[in-house]
PDB file of N, CA and C in Angstrom:
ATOM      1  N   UNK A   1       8.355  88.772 -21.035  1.00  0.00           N
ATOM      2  CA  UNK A   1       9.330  87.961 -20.385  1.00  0.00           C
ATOM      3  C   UNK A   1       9.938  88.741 -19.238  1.00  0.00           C
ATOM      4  N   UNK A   2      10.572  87.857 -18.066  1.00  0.00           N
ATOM      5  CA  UNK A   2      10.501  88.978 -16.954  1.00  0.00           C
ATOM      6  C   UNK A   2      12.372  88.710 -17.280  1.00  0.00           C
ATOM      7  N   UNK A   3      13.008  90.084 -16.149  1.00  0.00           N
ATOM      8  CA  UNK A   3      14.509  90.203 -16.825  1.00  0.00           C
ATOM      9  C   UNK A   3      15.234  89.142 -15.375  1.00  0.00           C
ATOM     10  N   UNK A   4      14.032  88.725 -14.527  1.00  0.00           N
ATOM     11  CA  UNK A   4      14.638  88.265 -13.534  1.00  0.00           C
ATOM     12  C   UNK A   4      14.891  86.434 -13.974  1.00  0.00           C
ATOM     13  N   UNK A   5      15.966  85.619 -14.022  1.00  0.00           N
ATOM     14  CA  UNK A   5      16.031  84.214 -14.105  1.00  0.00           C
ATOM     15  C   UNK A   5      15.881  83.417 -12.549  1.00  0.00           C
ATOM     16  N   UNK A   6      14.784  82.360 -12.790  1.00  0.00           N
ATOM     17  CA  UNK A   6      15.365  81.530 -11.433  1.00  0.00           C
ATOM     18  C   UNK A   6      15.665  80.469 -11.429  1.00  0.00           C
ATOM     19  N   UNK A   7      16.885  80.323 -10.451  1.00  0.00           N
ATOM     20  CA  UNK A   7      17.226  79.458 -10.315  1.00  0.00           C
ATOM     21  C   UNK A   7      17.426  77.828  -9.998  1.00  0.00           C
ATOM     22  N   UNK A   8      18.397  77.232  -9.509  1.00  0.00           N
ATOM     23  CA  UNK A   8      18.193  75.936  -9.252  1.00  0.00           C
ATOM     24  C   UNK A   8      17.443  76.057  -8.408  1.00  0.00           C
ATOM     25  N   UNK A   9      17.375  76.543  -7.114  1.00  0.00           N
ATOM     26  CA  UNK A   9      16.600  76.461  -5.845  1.00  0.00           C
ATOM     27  C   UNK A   9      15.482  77.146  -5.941  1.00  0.00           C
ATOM     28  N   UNK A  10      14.748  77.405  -6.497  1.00  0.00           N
ATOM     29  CA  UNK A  10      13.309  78.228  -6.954  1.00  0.00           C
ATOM     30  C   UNK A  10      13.734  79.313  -6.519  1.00  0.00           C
ATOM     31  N   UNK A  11      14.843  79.782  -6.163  1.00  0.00           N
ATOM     32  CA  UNK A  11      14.884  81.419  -6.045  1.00  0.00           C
ATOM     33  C   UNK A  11      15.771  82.435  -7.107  1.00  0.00           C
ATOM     34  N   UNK A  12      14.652  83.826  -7.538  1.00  0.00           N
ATOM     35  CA  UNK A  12      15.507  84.469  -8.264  1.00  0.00           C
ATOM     36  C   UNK A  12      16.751  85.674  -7.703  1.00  0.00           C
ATOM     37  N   UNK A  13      17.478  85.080  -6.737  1.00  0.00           N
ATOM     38  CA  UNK A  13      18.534  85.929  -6.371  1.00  0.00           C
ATOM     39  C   UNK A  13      19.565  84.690  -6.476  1.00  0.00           C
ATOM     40  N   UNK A  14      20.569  85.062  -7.607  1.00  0.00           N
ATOM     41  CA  UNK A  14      21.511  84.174  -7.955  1.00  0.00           C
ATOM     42  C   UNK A  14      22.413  83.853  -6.709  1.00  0.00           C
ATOM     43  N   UNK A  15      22.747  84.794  -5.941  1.00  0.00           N
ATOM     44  CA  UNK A  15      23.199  84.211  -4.447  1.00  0.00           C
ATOM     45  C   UNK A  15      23.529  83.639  -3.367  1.00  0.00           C
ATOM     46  N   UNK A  16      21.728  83.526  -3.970  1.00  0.00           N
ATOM     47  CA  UNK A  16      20.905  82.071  -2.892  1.00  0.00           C
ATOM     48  C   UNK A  16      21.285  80.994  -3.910  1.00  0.00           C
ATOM     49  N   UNK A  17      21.798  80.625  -5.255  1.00  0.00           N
ATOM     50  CA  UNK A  17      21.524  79.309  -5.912  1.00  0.00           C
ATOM     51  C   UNK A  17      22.004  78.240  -5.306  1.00  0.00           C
ATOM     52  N   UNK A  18      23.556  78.571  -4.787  1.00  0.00           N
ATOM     53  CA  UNK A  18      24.753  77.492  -4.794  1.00  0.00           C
ATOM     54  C   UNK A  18      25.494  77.166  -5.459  1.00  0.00           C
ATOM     55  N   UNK A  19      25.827  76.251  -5.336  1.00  0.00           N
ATOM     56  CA  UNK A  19      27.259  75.575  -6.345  1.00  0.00           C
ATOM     57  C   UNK A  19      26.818  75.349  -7.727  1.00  0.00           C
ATOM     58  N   UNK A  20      25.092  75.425  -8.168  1.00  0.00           N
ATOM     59  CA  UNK A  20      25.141  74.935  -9.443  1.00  0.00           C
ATOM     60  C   UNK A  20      24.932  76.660 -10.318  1.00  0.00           C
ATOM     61  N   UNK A  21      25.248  77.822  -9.461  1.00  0.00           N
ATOM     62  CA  UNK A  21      24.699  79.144 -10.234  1.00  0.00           C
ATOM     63  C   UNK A  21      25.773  79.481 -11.061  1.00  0.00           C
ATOM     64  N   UNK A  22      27.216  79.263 -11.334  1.00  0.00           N
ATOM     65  CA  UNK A  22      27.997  79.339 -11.632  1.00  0.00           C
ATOM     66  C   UNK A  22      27.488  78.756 -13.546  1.00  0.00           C
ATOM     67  N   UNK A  23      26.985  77.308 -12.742  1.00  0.00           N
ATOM     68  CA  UNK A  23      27.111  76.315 -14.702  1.00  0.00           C
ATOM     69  C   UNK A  23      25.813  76.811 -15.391  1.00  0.00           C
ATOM     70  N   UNK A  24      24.712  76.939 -14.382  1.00  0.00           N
ATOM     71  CA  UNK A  24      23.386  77.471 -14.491  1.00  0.00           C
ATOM     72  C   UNK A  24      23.526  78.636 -15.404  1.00  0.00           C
ATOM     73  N   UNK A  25      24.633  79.756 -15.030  1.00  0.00           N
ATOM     74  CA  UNK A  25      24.251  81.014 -15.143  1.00  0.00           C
ATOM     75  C   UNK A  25      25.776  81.232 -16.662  1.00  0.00           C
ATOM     76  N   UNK A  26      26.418  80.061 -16.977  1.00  0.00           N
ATOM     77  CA  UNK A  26      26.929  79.864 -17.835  1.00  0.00           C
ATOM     78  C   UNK A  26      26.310  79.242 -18.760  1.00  0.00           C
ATOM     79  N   UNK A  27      25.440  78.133 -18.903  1.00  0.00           N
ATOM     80  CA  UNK A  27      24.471  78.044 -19.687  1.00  0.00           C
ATOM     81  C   UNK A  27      23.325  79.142 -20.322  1.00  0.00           C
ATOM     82  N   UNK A  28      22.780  79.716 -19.558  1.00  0.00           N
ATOM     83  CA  UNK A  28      22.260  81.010 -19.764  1.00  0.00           C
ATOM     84  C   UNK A  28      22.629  81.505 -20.707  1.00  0.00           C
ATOM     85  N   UNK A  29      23.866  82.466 -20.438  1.00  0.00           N
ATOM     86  CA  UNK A  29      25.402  83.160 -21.352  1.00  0.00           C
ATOM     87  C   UNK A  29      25.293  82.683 -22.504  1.00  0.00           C
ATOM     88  N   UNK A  30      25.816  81.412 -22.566  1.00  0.00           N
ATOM     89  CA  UNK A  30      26.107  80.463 -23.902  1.00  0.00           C
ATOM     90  C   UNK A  30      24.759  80.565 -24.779  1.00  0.00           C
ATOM     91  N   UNK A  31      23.698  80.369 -24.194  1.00  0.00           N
ATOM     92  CA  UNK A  31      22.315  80.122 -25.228  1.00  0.00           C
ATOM     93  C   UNK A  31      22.264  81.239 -25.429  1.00  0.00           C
ATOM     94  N   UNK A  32      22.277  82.558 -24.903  1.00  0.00           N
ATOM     95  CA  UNK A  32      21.895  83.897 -25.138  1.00  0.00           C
ATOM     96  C   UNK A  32      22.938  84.212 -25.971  1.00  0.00           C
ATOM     97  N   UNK A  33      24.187  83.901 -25.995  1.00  0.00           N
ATOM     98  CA  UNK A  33      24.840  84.478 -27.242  1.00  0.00           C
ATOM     99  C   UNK A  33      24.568  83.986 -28.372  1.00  0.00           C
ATOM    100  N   UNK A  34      23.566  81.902 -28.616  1.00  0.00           N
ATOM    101  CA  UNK A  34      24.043  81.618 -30.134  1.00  0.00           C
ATOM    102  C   UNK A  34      22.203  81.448 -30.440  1.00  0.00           C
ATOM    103  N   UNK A  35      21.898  82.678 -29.838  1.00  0.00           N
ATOM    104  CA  UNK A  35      20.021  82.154 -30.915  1.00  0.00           C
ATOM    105  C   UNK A  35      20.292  81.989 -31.927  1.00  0.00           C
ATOM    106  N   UNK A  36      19.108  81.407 -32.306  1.00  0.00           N
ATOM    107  CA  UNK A  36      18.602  81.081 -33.712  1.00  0.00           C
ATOM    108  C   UNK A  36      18.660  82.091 -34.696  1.00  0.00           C
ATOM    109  N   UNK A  37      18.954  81.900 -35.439  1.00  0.00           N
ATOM    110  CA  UNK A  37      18.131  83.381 -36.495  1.00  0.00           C
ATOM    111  C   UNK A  37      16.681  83.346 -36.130  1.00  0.00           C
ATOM    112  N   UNK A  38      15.851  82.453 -36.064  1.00  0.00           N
ATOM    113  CA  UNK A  38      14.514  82.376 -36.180  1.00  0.00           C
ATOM    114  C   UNK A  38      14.350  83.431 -34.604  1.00  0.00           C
ATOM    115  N   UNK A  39      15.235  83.103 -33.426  1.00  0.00           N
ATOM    116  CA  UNK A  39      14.937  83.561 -32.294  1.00  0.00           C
ATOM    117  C   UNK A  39      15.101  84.690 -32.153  1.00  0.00           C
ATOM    118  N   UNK A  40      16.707  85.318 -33.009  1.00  0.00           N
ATOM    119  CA  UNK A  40      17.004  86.630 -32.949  1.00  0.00           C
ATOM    120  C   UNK A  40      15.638  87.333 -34.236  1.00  0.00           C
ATOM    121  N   UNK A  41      15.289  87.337 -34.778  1.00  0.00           N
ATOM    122  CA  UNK A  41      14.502  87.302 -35.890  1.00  0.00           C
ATOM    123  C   UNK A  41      13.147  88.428 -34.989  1.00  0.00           C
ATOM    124  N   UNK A  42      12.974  86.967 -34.045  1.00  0.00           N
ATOM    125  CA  UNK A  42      11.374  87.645 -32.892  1.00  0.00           C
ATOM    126  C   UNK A  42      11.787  88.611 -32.099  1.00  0.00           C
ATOM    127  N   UNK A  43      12.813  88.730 -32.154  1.00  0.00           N
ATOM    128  CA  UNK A  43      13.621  89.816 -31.320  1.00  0.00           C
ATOM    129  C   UNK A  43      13.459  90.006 -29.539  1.00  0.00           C
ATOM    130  N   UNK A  44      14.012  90.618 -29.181  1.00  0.00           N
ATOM    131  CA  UNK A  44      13.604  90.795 -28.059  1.00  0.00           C
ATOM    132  C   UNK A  44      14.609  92.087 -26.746  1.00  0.00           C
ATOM    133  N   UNK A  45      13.891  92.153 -25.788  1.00  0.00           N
ATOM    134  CA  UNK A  45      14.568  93.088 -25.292  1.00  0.00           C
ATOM    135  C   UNK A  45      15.911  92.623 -24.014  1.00  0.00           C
ATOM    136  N   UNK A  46      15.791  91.308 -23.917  1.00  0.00           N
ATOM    137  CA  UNK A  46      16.304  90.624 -23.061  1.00  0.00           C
ATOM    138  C   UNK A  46      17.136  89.618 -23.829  1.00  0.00           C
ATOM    139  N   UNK A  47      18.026  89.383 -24.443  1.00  0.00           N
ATOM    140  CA  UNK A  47      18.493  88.118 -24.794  1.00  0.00           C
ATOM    141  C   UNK A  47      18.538  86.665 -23.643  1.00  0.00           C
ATOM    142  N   UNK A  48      18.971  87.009 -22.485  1.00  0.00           N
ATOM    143  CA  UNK A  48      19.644  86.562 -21.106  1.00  0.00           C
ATOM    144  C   UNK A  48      17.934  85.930 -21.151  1.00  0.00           C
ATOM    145  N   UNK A  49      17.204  86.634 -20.940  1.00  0.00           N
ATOM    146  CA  UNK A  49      15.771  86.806 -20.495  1.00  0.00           C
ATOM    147  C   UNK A  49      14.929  84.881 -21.188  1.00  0.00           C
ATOM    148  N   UNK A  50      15.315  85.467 -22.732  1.00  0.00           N
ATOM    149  CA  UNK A  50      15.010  84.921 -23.760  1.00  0.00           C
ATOM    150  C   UNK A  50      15.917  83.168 -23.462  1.00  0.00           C
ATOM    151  N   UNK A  51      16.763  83.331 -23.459  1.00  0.00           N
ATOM    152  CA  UNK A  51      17.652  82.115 -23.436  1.00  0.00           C
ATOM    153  C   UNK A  51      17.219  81.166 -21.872  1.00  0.00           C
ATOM    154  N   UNK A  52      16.820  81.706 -20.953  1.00  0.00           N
ATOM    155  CA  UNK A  52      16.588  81.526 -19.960  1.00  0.00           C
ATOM    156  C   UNK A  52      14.932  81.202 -20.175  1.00  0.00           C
ATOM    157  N   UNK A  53      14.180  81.485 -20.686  1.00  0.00           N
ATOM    158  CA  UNK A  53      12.781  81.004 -20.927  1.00  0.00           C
ATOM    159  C   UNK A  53      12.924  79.224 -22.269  1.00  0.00           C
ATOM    160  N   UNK A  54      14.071  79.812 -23.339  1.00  0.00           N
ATOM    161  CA  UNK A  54      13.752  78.491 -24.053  1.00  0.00           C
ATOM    162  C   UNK A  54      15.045  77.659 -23.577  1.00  0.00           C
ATOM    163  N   UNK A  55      15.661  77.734 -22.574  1.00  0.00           N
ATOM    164  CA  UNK A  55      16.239  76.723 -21.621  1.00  0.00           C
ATOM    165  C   UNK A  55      15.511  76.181 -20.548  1.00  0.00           C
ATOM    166  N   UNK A  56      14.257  76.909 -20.080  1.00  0.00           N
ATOM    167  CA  UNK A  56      13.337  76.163 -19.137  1.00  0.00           C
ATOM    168  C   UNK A  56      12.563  75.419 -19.507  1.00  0.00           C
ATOM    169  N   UNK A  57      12.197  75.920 -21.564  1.00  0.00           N
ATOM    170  CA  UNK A  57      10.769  74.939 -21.928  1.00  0.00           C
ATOM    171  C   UNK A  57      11.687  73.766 -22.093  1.00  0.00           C
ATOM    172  N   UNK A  58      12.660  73.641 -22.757  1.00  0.00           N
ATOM    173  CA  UNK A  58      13.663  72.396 -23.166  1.00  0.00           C
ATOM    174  C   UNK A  58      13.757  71.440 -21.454  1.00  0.00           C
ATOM    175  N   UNK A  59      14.213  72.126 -20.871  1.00  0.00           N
ATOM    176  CA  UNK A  59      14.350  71.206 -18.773  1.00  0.00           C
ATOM    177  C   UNK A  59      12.979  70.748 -19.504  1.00  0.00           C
ATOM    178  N   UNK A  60      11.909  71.707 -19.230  1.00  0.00           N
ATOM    179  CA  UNK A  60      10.956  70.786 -19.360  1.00  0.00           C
ATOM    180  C   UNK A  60       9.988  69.867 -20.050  1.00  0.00           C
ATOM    181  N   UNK A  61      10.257  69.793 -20.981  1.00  0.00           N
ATOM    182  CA  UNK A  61      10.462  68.902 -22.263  1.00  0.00           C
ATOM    183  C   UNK A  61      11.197  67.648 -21.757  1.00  0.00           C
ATOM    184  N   UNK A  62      12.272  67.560 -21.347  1.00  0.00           N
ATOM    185  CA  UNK A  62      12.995  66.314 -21.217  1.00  0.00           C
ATOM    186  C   UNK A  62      12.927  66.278 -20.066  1.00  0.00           C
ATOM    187  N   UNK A  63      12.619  66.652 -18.787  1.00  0.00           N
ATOM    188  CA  UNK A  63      12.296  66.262 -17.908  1.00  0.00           C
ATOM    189  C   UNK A  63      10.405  65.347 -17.841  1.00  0.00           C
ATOM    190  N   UNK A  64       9.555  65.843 -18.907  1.00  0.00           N
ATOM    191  CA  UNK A  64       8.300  65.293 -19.244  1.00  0.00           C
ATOM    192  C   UNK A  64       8.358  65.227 -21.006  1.00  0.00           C
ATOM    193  N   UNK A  65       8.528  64.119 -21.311  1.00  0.00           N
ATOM    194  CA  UNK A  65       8.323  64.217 -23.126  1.00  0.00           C
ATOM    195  C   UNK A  65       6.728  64.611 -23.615  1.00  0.00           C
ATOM    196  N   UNK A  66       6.078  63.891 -22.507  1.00  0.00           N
ATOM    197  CA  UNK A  66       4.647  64.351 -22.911  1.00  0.00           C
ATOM    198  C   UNK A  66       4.097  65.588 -22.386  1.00  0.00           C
ATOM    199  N   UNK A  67       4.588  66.752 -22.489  1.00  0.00           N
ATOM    200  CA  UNK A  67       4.768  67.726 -21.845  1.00  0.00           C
ATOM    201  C   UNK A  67       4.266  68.779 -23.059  1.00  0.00           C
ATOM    202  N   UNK A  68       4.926  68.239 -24.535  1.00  0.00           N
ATOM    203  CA  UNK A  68       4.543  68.542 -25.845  1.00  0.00           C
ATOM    204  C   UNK A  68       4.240  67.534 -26.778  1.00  0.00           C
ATOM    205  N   UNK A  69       2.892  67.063 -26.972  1.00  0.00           N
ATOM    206  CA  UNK A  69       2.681  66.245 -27.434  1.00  0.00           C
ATOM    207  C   UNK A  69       3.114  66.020 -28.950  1.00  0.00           C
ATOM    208  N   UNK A  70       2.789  67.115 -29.280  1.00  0.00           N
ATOM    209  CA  UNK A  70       3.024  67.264 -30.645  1.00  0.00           C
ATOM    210  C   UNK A  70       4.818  67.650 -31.334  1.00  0.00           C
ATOM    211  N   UNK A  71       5.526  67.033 -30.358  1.00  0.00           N
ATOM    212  CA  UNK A  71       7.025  66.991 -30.133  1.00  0.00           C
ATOM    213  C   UNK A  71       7.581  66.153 -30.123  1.00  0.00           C
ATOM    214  N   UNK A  72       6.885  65.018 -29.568  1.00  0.00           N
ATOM    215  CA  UNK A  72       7.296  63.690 -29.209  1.00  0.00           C
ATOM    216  C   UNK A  72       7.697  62.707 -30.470  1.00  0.00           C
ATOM    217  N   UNK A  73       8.803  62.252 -30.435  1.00  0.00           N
ATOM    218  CA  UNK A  73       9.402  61.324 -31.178  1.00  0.00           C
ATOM    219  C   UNK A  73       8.946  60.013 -31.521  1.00  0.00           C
ATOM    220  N   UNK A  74       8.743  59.615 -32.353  1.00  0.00           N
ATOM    221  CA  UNK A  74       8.105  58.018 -32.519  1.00  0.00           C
ATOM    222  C   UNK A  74       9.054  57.306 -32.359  1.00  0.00           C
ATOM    223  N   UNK A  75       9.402  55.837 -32.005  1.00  0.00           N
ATOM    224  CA  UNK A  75      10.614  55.168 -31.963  1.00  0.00           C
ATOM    225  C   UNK A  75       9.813  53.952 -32.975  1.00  0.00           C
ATOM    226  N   UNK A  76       9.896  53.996 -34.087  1.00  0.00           N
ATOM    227  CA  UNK A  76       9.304  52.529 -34.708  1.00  0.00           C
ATOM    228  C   UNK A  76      10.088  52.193 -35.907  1.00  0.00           C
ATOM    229  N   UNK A  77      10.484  50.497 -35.724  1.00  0.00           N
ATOM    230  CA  UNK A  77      11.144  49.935 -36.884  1.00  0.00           C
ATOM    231  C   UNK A  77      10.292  50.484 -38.465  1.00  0.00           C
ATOM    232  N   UNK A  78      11.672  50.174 -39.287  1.00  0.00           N
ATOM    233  CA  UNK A  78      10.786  50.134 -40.975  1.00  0.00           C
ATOM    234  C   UNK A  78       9.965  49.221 -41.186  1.00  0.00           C
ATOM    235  N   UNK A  79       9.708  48.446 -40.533  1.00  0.00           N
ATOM    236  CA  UNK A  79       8.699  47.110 -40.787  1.00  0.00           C
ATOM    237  C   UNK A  79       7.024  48.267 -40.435  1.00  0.00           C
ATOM    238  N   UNK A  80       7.416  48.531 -39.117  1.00  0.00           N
ATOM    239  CA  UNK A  80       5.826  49.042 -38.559  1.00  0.00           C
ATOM    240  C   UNK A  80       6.074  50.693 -39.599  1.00  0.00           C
ATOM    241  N   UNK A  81       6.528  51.274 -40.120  1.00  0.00           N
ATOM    242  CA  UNK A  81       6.578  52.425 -40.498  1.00  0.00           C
ATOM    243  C   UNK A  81       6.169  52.944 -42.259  1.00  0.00           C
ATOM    244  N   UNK A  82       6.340  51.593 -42.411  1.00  0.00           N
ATOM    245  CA  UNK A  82       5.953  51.161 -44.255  1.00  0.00           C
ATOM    246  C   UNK A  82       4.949  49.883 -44.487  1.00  0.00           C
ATOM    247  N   UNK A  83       4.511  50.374 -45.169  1.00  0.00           N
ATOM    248  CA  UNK A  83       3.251  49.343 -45.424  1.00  0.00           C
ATOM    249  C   UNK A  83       4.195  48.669 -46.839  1.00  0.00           C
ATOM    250  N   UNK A  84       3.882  46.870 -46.721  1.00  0.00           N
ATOM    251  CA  UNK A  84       5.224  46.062 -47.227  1.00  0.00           C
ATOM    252  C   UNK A  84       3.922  46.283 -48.974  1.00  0.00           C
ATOM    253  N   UNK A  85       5.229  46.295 -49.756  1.00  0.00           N
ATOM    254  CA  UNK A  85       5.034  46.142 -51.593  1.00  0.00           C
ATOM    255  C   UNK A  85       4.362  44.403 -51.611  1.00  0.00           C
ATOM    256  N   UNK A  86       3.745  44.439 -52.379  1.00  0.00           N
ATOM    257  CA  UNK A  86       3.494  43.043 -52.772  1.00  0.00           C
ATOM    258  C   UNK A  86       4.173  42.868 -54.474  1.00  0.00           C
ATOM    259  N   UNK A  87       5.072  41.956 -54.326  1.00  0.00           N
ATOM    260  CA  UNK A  87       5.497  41.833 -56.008  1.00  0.00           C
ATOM    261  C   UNK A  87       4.304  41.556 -57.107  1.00  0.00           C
ATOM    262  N   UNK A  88       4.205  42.185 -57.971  1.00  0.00           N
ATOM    263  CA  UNK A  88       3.585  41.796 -59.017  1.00  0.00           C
ATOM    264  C   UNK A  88       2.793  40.211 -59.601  1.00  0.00           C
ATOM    265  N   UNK A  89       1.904  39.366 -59.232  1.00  0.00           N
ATOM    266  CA  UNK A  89       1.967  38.340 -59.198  1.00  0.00           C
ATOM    267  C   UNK A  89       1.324  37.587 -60.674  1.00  0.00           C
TER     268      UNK A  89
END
């Protein structure tokens, strides 16, 4: 993982971001302080680094759902989701 993050504007000099490097780079902060156990677990040498890589797969996840297929949510009533009982006849 590299220790450099980039930003809103495809550049990694926080500088250059703008007005959004401030919430950007507070989001960052926030995820890097509350990993997972599972995340702190894999450890790593970067927390900042780390929080900043599974805040980009998530952008991109919900910016494309089919992005992870095997992620994707079903939206279907209990009718289509259960196959119906037939009473005893």
């Amino acid at each position: 993982m590299s220790n450099e993050q980039q930003g809103p504007t495809g550049s990694d000099r926080p500088e250059e971001w703008g007005g959004a490097a401030v919430a950007e780079q507070g989001r960052v902060e926030s995820r890097a302080e509350h990993l997972l156990p599972e995340e702190r677990s894999a450890g790593s040498d970067d927390p900042r680094a780390q929080a900043a890589a599974i805040l980009a797969e998530s952008d991109t996840r919900e910016d494309d759902p089919q992005a992870a297929p095997d992620t994707v949510l079903e939206h279907r009533t209990s009718e289509e989701a259960a196959q119906p009982i037939e009473p005893p006849g």
